[in-house]
Every structure is written in structure tokens, then in C-alpha cells.
N, C-alpha and C. Protein backbone atom coordinates (compact mmCIF):
# COMPACT_ATOMS: atom_id res chain seq x y z
N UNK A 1 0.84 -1.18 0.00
CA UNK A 1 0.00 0.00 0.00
C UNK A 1 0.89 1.24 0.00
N UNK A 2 0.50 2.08 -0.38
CA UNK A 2 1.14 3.29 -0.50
C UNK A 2 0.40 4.32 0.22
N UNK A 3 0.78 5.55 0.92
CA UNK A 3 -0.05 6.62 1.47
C UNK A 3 0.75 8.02 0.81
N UNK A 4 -0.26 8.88 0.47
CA UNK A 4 -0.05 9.80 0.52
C UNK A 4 -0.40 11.38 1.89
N UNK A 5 0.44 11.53 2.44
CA UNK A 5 0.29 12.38 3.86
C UNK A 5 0.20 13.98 3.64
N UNK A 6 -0.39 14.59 4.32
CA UNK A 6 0.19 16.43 4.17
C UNK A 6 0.67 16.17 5.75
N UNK A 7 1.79 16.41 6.22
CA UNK A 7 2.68 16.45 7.35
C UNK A 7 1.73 15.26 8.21
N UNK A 8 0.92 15.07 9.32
CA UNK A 8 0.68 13.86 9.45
C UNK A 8 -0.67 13.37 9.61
N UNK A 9 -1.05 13.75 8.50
CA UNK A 9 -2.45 13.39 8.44
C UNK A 9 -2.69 12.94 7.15
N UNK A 10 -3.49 11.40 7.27
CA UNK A 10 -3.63 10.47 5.61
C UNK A 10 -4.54 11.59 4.73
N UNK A 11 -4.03 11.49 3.59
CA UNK A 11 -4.80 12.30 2.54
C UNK A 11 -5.37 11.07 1.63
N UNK A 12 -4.70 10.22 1.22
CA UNK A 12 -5.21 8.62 0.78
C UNK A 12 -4.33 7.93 0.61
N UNK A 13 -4.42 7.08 1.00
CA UNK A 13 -3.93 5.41 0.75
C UNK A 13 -4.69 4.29 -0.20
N UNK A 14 -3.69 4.04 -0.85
CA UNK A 14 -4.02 2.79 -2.03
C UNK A 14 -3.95 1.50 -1.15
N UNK A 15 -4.88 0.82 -1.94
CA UNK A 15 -5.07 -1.11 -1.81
C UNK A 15 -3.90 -1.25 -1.74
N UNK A 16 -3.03 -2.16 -1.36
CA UNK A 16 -1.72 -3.21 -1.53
C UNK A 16 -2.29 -3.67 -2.88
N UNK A 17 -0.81 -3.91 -3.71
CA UNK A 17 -1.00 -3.89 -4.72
C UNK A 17 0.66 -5.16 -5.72
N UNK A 18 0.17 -5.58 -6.40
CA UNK A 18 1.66 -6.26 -6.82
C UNK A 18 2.54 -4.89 -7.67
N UNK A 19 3.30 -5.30 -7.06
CA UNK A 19 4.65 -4.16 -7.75
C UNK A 19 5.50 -4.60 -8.67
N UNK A 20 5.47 -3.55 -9.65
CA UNK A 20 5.87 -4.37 -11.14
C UNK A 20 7.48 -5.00 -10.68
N UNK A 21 7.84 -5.69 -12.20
CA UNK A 21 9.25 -6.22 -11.48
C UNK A 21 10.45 -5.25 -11.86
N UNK A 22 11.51 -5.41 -11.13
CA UNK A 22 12.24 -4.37 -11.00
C UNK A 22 13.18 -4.69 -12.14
N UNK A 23 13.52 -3.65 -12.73
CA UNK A 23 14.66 -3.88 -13.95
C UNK A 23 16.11 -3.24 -13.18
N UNK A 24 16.97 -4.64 -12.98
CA UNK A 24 18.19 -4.62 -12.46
C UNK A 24 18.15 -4.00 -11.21
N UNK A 25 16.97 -4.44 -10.30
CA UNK A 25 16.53 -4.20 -8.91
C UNK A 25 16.60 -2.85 -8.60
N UNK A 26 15.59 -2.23 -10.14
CA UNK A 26 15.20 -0.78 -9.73
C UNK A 26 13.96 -0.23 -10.23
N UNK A 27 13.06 0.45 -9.78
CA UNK A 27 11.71 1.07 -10.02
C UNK A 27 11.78 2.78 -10.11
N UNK A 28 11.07 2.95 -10.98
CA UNK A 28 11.28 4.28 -11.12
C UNK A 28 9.98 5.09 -10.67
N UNK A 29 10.24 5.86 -9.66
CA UNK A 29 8.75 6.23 -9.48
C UNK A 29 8.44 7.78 -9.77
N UNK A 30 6.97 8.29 -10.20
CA UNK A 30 6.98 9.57 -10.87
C UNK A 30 6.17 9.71 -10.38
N UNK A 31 6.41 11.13 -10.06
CA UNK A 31 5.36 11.90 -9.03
C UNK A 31 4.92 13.23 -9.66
N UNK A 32 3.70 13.40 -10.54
CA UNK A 32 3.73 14.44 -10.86
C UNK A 32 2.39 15.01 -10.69
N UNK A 33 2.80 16.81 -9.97
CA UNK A 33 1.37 17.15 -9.51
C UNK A 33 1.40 18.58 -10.26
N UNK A 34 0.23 18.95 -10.72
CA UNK A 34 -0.63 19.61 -11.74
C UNK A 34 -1.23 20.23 -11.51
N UNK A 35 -1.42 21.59 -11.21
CA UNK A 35 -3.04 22.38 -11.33
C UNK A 35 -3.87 21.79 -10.00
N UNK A 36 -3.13 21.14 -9.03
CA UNK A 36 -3.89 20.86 -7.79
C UNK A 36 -3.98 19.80 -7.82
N UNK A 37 -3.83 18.45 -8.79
CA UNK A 37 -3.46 16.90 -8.80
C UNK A 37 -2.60 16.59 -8.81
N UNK A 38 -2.14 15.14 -8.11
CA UNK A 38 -1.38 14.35 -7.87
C UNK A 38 -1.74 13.20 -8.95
N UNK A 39 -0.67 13.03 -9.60
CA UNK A 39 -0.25 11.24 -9.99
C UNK A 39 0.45 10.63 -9.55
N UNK A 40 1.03 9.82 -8.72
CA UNK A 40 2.13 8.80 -8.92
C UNK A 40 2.06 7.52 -9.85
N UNK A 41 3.14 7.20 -10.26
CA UNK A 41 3.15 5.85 -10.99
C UNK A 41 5.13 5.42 -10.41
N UNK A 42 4.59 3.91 -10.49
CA UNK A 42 5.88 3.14 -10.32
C UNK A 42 6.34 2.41 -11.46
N UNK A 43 7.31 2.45 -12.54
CA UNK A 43 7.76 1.95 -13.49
C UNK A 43 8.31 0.62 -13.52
N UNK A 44 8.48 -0.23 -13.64
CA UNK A 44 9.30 -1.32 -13.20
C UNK A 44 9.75 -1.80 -14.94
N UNK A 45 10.18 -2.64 -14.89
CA UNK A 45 10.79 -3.30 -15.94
C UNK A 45 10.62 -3.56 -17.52
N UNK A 46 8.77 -3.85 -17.36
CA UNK A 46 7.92 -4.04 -18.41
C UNK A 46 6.55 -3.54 -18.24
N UNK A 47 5.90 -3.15 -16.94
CA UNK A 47 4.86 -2.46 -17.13
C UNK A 47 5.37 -1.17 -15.84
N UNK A 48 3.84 -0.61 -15.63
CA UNK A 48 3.70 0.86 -14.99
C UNK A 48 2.42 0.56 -14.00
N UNK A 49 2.76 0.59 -12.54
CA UNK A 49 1.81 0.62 -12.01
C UNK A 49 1.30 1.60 -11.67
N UNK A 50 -0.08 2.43 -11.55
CA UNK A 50 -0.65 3.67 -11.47
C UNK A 50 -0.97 3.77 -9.70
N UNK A 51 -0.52 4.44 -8.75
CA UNK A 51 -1.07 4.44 -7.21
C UNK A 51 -2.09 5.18 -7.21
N UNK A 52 -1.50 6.36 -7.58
CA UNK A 52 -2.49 7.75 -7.92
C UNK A 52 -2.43 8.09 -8.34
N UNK A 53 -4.07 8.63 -9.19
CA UNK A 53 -4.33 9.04 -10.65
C UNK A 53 -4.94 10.62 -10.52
N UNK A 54 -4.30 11.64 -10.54
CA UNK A 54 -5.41 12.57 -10.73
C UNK A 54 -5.93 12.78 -9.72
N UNK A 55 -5.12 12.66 -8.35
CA UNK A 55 -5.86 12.84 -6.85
C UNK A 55 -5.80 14.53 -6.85
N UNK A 56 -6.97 15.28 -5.83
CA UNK A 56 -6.89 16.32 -5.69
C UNK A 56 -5.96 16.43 -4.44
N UNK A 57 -5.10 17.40 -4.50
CA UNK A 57 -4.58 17.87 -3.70
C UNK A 57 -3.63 18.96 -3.08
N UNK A 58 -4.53 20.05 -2.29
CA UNK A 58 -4.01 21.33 -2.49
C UNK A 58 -2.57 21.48 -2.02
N UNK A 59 -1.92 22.66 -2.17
CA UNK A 59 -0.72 22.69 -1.84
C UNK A 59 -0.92 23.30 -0.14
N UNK A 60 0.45 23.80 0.68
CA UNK A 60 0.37 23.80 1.93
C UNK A 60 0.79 25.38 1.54
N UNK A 61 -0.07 26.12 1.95
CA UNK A 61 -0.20 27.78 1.94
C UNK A 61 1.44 28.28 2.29
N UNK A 62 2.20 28.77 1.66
CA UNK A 62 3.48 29.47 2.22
C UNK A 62 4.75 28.20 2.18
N UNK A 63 4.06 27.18 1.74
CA UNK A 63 5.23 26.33 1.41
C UNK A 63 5.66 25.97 0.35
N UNK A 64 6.93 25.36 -0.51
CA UNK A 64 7.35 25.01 -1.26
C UNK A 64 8.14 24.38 -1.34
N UNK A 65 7.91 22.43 -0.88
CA UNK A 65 8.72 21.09 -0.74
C UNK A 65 8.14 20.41 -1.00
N UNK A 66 8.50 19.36 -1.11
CA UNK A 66 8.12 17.73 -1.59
C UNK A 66 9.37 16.73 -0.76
N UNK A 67 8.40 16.25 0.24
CA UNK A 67 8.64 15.10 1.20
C UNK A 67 8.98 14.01 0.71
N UNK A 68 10.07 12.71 0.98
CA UNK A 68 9.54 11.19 0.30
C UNK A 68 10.49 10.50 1.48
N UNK A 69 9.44 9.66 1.92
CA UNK A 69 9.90 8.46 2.72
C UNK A 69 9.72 7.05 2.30
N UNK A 70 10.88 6.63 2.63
CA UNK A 70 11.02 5.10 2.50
C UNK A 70 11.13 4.39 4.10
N UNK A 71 10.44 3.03 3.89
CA UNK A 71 10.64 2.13 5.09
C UNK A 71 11.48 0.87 4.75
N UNK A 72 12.36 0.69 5.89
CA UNK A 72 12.99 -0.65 5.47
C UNK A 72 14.06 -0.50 4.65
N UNK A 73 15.29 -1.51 5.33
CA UNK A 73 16.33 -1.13 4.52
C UNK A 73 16.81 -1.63 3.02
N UNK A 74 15.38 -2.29 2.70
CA UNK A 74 15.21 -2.30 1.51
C UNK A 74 14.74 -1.98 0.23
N UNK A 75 14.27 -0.78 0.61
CA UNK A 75 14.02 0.37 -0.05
C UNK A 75 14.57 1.54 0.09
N UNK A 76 15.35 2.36 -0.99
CA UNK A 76 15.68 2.97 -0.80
C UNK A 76 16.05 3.86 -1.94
N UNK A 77 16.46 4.84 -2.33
CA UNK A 77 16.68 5.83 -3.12
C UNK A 77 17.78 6.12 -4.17
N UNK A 78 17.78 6.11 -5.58
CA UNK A 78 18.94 5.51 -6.12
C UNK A 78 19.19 6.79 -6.60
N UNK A 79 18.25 7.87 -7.13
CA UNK A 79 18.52 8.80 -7.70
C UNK A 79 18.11 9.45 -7.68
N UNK A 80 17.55 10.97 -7.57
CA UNK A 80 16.67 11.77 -7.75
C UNK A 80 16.45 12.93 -8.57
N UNK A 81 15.34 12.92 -9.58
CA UNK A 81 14.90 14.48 -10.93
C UNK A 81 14.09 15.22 -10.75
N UNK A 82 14.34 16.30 -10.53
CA UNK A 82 12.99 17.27 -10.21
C UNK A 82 13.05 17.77 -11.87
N UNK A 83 11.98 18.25 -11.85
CA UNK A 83 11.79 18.82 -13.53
C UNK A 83 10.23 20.19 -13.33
N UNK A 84 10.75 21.50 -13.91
CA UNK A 84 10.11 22.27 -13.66
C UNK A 84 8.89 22.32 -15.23
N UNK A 85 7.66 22.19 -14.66
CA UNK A 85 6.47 21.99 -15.74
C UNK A 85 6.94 23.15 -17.00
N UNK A 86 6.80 22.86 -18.12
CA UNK A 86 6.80 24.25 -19.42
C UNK A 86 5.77 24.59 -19.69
């Protein structure tokens, strides 16, 4: 399952879900939010799993970050792209 939080309060959480397979034990995950939506998707090897599609979700008045936590020391962070919308 996946959650999405604003500091510590659930905004939504997805079903548990199978997670695609990892190409050379890596997933690529994309987080992109829009005009007040959220998508995430997790890439894996040969397909794309969708968590969140088009969730609403406002921004935090006077702020400007993006949080990401991992659990377990088997997950963890290989790289990271921010990319500013055109």
C-alpha cells in the first residue's frame, strides 16, 4: 500500500498492490502534480503501475517542498529528478 500524507495526516492510501518487477533491482517512481493533482506511478521493468491518478490535492499555503519516505532497509533511493512543468 502506499499513502499519501500532508505532514501527518492520511490524505489517501491505495489497496496493496503487486509491484511491477524491478529492472536490475530498480523502479522508477513519478510523481507528478498539476493544477492541484497528484499522480504517482511506479515503473518497473515491463509495465507501470498507477497508485495515484489525478488525486486532488491542495498545496500547503506558504510552502514550497516535496517530502519522500522510505521504510525498510530495503528500499531505498537511487537517484533523484525534479523537472520544472513548461
Amino acid at each position: 500500500a502506499a499513502r499519501l500524507e500532508r505532514y501527518d495526516r492520511l490524505v489517501y492510501q491505495s489497496a496493496p498492490q503487486k509491484l511491477p518487477a524491478a529492472d536490475d533491482g530498480l523502479r522508477e517512481l513519478e510523481v507528478i502534480w498539476r493544477q492541484g493533482q497528484v499522480t504517482v506511478r511506479l515503473h518497473g521493468k515491463d509495465d507501470t503501475l498507477t497508485i495515484f491518478d489525478r488525486r486532488t490535492l491542495d498545496p500547503i499555503p506558504g510552502r514550497h517542498r516535496l517530502g519522500l519516505l522510505t521504510w525498510g532497509p530495503d528500499t531505498a533511493i537511487a537517484r533523484l529528478e525534479l523537472e520544472e512543468p513548461r
